[in-house]
Each structure stands twice: as structure tokens, then as C-alpha cells.
N, C-alpha and C. Protein backbone atom coordinates (compact mmCIF):
# COMPACT_ATOMS: atom_id res chain seq x y z
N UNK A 1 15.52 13.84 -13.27
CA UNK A 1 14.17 13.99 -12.74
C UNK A 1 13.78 15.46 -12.78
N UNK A 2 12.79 15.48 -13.27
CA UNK A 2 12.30 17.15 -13.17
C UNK A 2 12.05 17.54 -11.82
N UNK A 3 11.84 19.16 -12.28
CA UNK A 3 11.80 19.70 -10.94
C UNK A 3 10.28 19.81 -10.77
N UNK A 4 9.33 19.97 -9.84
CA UNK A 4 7.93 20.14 -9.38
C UNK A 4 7.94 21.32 -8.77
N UNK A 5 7.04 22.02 -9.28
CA UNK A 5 7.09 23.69 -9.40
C UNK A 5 6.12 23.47 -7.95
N UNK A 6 5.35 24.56 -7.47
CA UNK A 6 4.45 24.96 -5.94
C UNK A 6 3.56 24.32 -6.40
N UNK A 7 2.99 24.97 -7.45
CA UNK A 7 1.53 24.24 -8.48
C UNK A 7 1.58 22.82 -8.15
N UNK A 8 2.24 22.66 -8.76
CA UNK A 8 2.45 20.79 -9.16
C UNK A 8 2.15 20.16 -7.58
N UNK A 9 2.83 20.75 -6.71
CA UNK A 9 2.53 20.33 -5.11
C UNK A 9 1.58 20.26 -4.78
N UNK A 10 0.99 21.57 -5.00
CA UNK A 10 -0.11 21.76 -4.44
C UNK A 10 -1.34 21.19 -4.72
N UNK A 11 -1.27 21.00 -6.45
CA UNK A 11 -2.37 19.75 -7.31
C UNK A 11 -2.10 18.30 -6.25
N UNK A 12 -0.76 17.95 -6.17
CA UNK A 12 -0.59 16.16 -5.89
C UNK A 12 -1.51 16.17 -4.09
N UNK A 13 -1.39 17.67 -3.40
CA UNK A 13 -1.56 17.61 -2.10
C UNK A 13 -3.16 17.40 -2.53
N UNK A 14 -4.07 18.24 -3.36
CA UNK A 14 -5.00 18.36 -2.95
C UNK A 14 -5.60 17.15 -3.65
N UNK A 15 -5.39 16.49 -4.56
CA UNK A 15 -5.85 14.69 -4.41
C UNK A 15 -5.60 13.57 -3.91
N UNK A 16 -4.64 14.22 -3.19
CA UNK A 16 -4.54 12.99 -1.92
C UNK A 16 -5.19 13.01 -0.62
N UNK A 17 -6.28 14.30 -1.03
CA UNK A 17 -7.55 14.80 0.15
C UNK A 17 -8.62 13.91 -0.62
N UNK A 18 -8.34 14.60 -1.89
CA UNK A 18 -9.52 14.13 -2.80
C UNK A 18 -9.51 13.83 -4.05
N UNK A 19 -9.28 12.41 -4.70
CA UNK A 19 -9.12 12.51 -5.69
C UNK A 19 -10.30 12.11 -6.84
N UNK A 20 -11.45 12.32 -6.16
CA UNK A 20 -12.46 12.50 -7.18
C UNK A 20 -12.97 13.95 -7.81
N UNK A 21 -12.29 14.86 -7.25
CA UNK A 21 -12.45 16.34 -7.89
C UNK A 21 -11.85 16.27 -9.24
N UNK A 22 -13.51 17.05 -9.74
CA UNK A 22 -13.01 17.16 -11.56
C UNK A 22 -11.75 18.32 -11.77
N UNK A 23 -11.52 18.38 -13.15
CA UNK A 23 -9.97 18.97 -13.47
C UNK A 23 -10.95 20.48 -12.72
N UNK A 24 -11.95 20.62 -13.32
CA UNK A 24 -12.82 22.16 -13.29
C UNK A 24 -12.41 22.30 -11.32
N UNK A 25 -13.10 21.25 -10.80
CA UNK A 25 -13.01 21.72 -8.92
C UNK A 25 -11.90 21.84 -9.06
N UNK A 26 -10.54 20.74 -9.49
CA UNK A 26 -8.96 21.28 -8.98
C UNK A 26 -8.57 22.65 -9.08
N UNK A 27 -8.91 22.71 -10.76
CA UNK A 27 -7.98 23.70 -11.06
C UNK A 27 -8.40 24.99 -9.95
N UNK A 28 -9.62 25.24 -9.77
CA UNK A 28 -10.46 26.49 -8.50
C UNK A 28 -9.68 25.78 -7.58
N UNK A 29 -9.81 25.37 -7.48
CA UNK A 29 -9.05 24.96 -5.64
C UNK A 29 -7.31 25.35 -5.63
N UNK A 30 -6.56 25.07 -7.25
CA UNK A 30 -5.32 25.64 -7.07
C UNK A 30 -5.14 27.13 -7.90
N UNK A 31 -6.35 27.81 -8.10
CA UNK A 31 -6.24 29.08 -9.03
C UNK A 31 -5.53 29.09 -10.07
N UNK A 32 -6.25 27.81 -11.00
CA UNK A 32 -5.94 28.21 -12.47
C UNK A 32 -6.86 27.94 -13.15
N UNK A 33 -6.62 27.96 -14.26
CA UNK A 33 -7.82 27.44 -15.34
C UNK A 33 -8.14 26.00 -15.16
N UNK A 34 -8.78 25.25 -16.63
CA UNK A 34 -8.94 23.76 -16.33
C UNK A 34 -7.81 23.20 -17.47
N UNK A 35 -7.65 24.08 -18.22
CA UNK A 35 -6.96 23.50 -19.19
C UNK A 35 -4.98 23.19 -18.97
N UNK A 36 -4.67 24.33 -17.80
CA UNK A 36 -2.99 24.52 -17.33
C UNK A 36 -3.36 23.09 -16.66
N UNK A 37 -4.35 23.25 -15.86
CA UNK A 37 -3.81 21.68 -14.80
C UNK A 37 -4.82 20.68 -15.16
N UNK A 38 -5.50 20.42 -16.35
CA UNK A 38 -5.46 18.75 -17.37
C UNK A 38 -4.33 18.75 -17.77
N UNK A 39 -3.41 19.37 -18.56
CA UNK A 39 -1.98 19.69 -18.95
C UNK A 39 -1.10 19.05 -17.60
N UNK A 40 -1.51 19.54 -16.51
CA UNK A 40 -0.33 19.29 -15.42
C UNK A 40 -0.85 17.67 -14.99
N UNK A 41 -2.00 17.67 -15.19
CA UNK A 41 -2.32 16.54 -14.63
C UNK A 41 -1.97 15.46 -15.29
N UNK A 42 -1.93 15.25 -16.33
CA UNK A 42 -1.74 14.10 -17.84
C UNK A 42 -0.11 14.10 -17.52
N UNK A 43 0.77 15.03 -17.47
CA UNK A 43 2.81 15.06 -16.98
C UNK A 43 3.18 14.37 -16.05
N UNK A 44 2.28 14.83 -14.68
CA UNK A 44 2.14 14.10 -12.97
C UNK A 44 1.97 12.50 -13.37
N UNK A 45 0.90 12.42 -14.00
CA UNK A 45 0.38 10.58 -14.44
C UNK A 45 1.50 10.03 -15.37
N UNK A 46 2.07 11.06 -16.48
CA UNK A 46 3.09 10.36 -16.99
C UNK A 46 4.15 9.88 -16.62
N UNK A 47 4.63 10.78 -15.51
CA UNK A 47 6.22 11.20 -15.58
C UNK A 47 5.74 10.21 -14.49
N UNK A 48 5.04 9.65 -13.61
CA UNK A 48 4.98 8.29 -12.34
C UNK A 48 4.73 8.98 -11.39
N UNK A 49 4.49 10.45 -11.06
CA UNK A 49 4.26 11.03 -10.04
C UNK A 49 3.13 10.23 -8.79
N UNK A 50 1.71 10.55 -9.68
CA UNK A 50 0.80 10.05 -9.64
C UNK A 50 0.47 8.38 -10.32
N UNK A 51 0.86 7.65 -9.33
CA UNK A 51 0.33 6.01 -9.69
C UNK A 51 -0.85 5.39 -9.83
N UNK A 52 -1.68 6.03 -9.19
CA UNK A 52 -3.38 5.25 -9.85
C UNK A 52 -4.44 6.44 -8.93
N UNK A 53 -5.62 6.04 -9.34
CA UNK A 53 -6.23 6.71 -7.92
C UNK A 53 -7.25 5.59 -7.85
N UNK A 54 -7.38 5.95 -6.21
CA UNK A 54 -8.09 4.56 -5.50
C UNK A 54 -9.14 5.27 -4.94
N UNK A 55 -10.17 4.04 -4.48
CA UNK A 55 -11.26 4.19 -3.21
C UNK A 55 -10.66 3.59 -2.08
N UNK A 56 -10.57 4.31 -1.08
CA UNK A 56 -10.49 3.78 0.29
C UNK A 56 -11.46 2.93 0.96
N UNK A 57 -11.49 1.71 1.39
CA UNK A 57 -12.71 1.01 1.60
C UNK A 57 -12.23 0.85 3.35
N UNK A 58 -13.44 0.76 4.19
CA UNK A 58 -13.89 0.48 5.68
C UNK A 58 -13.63 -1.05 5.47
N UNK A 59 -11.93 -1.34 6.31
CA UNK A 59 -12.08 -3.04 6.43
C UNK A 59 -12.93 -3.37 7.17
N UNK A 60 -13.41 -2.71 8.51
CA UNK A 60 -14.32 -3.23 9.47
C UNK A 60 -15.75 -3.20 8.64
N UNK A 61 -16.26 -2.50 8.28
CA UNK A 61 -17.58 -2.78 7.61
C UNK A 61 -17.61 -3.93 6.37
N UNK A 62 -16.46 -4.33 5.89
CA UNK A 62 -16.47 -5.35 5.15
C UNK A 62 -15.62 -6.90 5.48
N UNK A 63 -15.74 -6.77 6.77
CA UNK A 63 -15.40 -7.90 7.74
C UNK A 63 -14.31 -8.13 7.49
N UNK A 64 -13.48 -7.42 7.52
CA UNK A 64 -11.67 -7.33 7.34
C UNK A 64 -10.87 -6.67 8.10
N UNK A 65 -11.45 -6.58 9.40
CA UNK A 65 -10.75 -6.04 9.97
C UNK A 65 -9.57 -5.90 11.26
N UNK A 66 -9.80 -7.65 11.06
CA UNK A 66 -8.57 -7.90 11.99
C UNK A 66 -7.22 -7.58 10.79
N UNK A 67 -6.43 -6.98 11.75
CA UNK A 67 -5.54 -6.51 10.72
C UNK A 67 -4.02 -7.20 11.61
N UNK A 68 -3.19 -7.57 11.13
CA UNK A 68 -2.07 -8.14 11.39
C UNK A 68 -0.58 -7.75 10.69
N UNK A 69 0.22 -7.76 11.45
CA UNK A 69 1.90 -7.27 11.03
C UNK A 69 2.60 -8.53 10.72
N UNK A 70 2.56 -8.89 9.53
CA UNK A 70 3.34 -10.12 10.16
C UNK A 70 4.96 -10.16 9.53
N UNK A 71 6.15 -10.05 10.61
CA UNK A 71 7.21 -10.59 10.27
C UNK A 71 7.61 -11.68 9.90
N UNK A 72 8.22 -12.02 8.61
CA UNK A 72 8.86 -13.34 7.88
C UNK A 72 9.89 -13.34 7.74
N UNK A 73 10.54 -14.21 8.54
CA UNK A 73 12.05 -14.83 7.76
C UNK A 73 11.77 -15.87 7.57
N UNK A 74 12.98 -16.07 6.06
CA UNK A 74 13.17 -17.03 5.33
C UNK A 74 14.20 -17.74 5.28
N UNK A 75 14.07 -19.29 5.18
CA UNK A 75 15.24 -20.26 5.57
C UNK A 75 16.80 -19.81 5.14
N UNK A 76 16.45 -19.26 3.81
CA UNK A 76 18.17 -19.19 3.10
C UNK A 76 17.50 -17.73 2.14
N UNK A 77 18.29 -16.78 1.95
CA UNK A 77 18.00 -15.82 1.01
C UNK A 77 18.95 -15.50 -0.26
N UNK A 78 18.43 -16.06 -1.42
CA UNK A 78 19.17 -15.24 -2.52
C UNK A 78 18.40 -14.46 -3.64
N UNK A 79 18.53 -14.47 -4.82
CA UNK A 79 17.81 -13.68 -5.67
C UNK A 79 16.46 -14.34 -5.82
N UNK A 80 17.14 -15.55 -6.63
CA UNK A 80 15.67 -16.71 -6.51
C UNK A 80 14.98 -16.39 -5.86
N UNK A 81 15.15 -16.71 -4.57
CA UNK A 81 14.34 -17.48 -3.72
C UNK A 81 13.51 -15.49 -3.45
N UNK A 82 14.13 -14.97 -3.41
CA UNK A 82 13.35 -13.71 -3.13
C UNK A 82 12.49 -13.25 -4.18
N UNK A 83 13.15 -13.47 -5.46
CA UNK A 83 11.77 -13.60 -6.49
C UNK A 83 10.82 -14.40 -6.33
N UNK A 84 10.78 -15.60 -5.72
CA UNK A 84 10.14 -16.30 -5.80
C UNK A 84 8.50 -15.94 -4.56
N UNK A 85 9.64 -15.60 -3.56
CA UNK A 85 8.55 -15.22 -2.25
C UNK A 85 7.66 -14.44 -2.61
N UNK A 86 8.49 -13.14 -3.73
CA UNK A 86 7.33 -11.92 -3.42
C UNK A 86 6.50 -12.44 -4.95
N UNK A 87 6.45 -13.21 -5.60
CA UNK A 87 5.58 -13.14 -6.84
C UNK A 87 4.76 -14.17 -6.31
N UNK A 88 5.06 -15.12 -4.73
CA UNK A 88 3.67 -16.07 -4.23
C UNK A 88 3.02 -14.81 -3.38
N UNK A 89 4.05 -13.79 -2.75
CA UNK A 89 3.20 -12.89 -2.19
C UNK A 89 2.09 -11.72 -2.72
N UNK A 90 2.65 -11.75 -3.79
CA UNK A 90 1.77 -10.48 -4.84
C UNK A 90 0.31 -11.48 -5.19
N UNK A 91 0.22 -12.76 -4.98
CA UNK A 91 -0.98 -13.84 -5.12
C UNK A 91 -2.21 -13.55 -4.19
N UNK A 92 -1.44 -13.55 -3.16
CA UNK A 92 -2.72 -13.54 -2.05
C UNK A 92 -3.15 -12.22 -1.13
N UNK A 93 -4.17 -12.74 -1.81
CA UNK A 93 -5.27 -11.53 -1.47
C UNK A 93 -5.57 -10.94 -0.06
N UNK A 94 -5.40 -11.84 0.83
CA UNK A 94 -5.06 -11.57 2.23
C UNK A 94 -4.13 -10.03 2.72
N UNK A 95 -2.86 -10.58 2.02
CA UNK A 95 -1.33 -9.70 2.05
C UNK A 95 -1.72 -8.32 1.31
N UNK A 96 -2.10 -7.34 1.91
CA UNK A 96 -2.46 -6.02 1.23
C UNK A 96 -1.22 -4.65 1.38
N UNK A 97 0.10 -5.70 1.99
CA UNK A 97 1.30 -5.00 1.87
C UNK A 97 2.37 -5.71 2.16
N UNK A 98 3.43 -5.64 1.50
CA UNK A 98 4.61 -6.35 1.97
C UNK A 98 5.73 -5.73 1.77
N UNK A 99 6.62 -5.56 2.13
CA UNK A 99 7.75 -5.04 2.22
C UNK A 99 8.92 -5.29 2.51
N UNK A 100 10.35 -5.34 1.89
CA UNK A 100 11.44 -6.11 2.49
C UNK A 100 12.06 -5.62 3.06
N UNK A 101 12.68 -5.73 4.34
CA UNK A 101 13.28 -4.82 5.56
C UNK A 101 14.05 -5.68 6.03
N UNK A 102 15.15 -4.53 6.49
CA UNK A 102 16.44 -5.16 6.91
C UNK A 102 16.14 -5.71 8.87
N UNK A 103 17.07 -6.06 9.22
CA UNK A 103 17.31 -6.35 10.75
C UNK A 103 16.66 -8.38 11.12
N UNK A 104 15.87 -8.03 12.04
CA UNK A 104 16.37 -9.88 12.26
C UNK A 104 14.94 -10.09 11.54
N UNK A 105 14.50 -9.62 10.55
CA UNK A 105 13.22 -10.37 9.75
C UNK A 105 13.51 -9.67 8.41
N UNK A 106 13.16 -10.68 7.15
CA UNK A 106 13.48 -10.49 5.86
C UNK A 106 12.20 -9.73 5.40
N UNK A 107 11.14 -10.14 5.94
CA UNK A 107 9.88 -9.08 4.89
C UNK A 107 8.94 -8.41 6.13
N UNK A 108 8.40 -7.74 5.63
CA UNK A 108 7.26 -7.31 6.77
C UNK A 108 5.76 -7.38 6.22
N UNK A 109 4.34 -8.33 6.31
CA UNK A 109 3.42 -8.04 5.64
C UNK A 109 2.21 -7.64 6.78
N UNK A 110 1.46 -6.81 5.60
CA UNK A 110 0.11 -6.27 6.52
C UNK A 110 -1.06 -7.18 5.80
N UNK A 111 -1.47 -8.06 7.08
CA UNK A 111 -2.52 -8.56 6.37
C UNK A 111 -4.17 -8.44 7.20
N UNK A 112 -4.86 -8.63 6.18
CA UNK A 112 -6.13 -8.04 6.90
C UNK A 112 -7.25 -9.36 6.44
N UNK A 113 -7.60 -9.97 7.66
CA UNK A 113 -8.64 -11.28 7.83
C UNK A 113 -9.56 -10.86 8.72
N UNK A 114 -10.99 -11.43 8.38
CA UNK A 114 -12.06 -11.04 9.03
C UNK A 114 -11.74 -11.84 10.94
N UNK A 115 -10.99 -12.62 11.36
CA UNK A 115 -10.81 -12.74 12.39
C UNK A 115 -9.65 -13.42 13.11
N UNK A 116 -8.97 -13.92 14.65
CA UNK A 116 -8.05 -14.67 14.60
C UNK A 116 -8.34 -16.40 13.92
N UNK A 117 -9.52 -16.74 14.14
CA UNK A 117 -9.50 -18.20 13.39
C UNK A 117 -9.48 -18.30 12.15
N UNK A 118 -9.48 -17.21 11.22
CA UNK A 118 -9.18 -17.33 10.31
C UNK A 118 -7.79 -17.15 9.69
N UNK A 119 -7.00 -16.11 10.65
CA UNK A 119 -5.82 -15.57 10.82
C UNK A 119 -5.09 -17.14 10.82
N UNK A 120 -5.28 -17.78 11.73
CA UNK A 120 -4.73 -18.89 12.42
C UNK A 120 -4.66 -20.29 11.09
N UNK A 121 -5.79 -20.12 10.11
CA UNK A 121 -5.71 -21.09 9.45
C UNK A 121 -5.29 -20.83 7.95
N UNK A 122 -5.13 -19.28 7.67
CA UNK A 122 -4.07 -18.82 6.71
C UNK A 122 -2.65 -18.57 6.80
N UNK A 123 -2.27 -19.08 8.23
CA UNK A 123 -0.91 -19.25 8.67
C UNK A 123 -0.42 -20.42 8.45
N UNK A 124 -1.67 -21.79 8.62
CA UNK A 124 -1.13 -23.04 8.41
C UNK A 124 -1.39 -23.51 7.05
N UNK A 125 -2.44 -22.70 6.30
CA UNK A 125 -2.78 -23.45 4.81
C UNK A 125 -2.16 -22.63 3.73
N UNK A 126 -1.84 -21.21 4.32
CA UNK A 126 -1.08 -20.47 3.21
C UNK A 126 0.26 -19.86 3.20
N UNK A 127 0.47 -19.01 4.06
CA UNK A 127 1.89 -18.67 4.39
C UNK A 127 2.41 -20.22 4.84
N UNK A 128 2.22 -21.14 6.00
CA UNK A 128 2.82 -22.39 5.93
C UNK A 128 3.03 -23.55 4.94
N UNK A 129 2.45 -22.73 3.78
CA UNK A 129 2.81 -23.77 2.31
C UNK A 129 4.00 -22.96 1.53
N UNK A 130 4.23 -21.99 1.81
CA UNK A 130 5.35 -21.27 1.09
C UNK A 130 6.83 -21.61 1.62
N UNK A 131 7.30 -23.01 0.72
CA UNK A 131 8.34 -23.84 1.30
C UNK A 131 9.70 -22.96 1.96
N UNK A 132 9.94 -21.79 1.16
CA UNK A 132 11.29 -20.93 1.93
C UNK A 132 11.10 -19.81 2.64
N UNK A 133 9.76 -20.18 3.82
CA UNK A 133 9.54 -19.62 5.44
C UNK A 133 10.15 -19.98 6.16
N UNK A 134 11.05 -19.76 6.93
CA UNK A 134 11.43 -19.94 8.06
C UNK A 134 10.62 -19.77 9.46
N UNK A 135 10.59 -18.79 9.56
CA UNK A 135 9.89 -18.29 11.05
C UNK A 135 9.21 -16.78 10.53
N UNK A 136 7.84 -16.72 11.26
CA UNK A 136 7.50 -15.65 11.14
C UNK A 136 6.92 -15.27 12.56
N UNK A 137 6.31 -13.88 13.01
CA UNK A 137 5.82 -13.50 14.22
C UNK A 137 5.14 -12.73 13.79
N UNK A 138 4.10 -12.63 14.60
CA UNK A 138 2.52 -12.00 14.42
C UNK A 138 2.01 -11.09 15.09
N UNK A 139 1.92 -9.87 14.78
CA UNK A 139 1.87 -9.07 16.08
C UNK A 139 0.47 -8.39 15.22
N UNK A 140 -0.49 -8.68 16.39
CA UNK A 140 -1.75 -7.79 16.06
C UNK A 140 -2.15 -6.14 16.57
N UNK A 141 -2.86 -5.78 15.66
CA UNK A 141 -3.38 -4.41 16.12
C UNK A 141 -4.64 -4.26 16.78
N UNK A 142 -4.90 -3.81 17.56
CA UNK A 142 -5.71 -3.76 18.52
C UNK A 142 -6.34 -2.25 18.15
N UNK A 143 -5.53 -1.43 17.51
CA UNK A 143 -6.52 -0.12 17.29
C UNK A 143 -5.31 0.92 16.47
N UNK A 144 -6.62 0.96 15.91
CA UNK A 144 -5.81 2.01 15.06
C UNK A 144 -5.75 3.75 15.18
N UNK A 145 -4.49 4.27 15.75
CA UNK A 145 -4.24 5.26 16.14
C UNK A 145 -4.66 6.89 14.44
N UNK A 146 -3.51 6.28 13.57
CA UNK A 146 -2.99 7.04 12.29
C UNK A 146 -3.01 6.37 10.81
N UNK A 147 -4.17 6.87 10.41
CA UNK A 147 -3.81 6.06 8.72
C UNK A 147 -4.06 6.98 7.94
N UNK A 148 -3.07 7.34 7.25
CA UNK A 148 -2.60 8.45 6.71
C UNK A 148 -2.05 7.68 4.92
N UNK A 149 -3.17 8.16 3.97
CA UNK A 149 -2.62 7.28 2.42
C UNK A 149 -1.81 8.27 1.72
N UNK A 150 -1.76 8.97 1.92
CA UNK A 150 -1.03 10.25 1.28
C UNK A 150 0.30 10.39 2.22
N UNK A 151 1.50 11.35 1.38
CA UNK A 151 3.01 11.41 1.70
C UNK A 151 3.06 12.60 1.70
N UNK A 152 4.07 12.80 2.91
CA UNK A 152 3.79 14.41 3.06
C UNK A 152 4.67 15.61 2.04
N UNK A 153 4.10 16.27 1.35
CA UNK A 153 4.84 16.96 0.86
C UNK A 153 4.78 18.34 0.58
């Protein structure tokens, strides 16, 4: 793995403020030309540094904003069956994160529904159709303290 010089930091820090700044605003913002950091920028995107760039969207203004944790365990776990979970989980549109974590629950997902009755009936028509669930628990958020899309570096 290469090494990431100050530059290179300092480019990945300042589009994860903003990543609609042209190469021309970056490069002023990290004191270089435009042409050193299109160069740095095209290496960062190659080498996987940089994985996509997004819009951040307001779930509450787009009626998504009951947001939910939900822990899943699953009846029996092997390779299968864990391929199997996360390629029904990568399906639904609901699940805007999932993750597999150790201790007394096999996955962890963040899902975001415009309310609990709807919450309530994507538990029984969708996650409750995914035959190797075991038990899951639902813990809602009530407010959001820290959301932070960027990694500190």
C-alpha cells in the first residue's frame, strides 16, 4: 500500500467537507496548482482511496426519518447462508447499512422508514420473509446527537 504524503490528506480531508469543489477551488484551498492535484486526484480514485462522491440527503424532509438499529440473528450461520442474507440485504431499499458484528447478534442494520407502522409492517412482510432470521431487536433513535460521513484523518 502506498504511502499518503500531507497533500494527499489534506485533499481527502477537504472533500469530505466538500466534495463539490472544482480541481481549480481544491487545489487553492491545498496550495497547489490544478494540474498536481487532478493528477492526485485521478491516484486517490484509483488506488480506492476515494470510493464515490455522494449528496447527503435530509431523511426527515423526505419522510424517512424514523431511523432504526436493528439487531439480527440468524437461525444457523455458515458461508451460504451468510451469502445469502447479505445479497437479500443489499435488495432492500429500506436497509441503508448493514454490518456483520460479533457478540450475541450476527448483523447490525440501519434502517430508515417514514414511520413505526410502517417499521412494524417491514418487519413482518420483509425482514420476516428472510427464512434464516432468527431473532432480531429494534432499538429506535429518538435523536440524533453526531453524524459525521467522513473518517478522521
Amino acid at each position: 500500500m502506498e504511502k499518503l504524503d500531507k497533500v494527499d490528506l489534506q485533499i481527502l480531508r477537504t472533500l469530505q467537507e466538500n466534495a463539490r469543489l472544482t480541481t481549480k477551488e481544491l487545489a487553492a484551498k491545498v496550495s497547489l496548482s490544478s494540474t498536481p492535484v487532478f493528477e492526485r486526484l485521478k491516484r486517490l480514485e484509483s488506488n480506492g482511496y476515494i470510493k464515490k462522491y455522494i449528496a447527503v440527503l435530509d431523511a426527515e424532509k423526505l419522510n424517512q426519518g424514523f431511523v432504526v438499529f436493528c439487531n439480527v440473528r440468524l437461525r444457523h450461520l455458515n458461508r451460504e447462508i451468510a451469502t445469502e442474507f447479505t445479497r437479500i440485504i443489499q435488495e432492500i431499499p429500506e436497509v441503508t447499512e448493514c454490518y456483520n458484528i460479533s457478540g450475541s447478534y450476527d448483523y447490525l442494520l440501519k434502517i430508515h422508514a417514514p414511520n413505526m407502522k410502517y417499521y412494524q409492517e417491514f418487519i413482518l412482510n420483509v425482514l420476516g420473509s428472510i427464512e434464516s432470521l432468527g431473532s432480531l431487536e429494534s432499538v429506535f433513535v429518538m435523536d440524533e446527537i453526531k453524524q459525521n460521513y467522513g473518517i478522521h484523518i
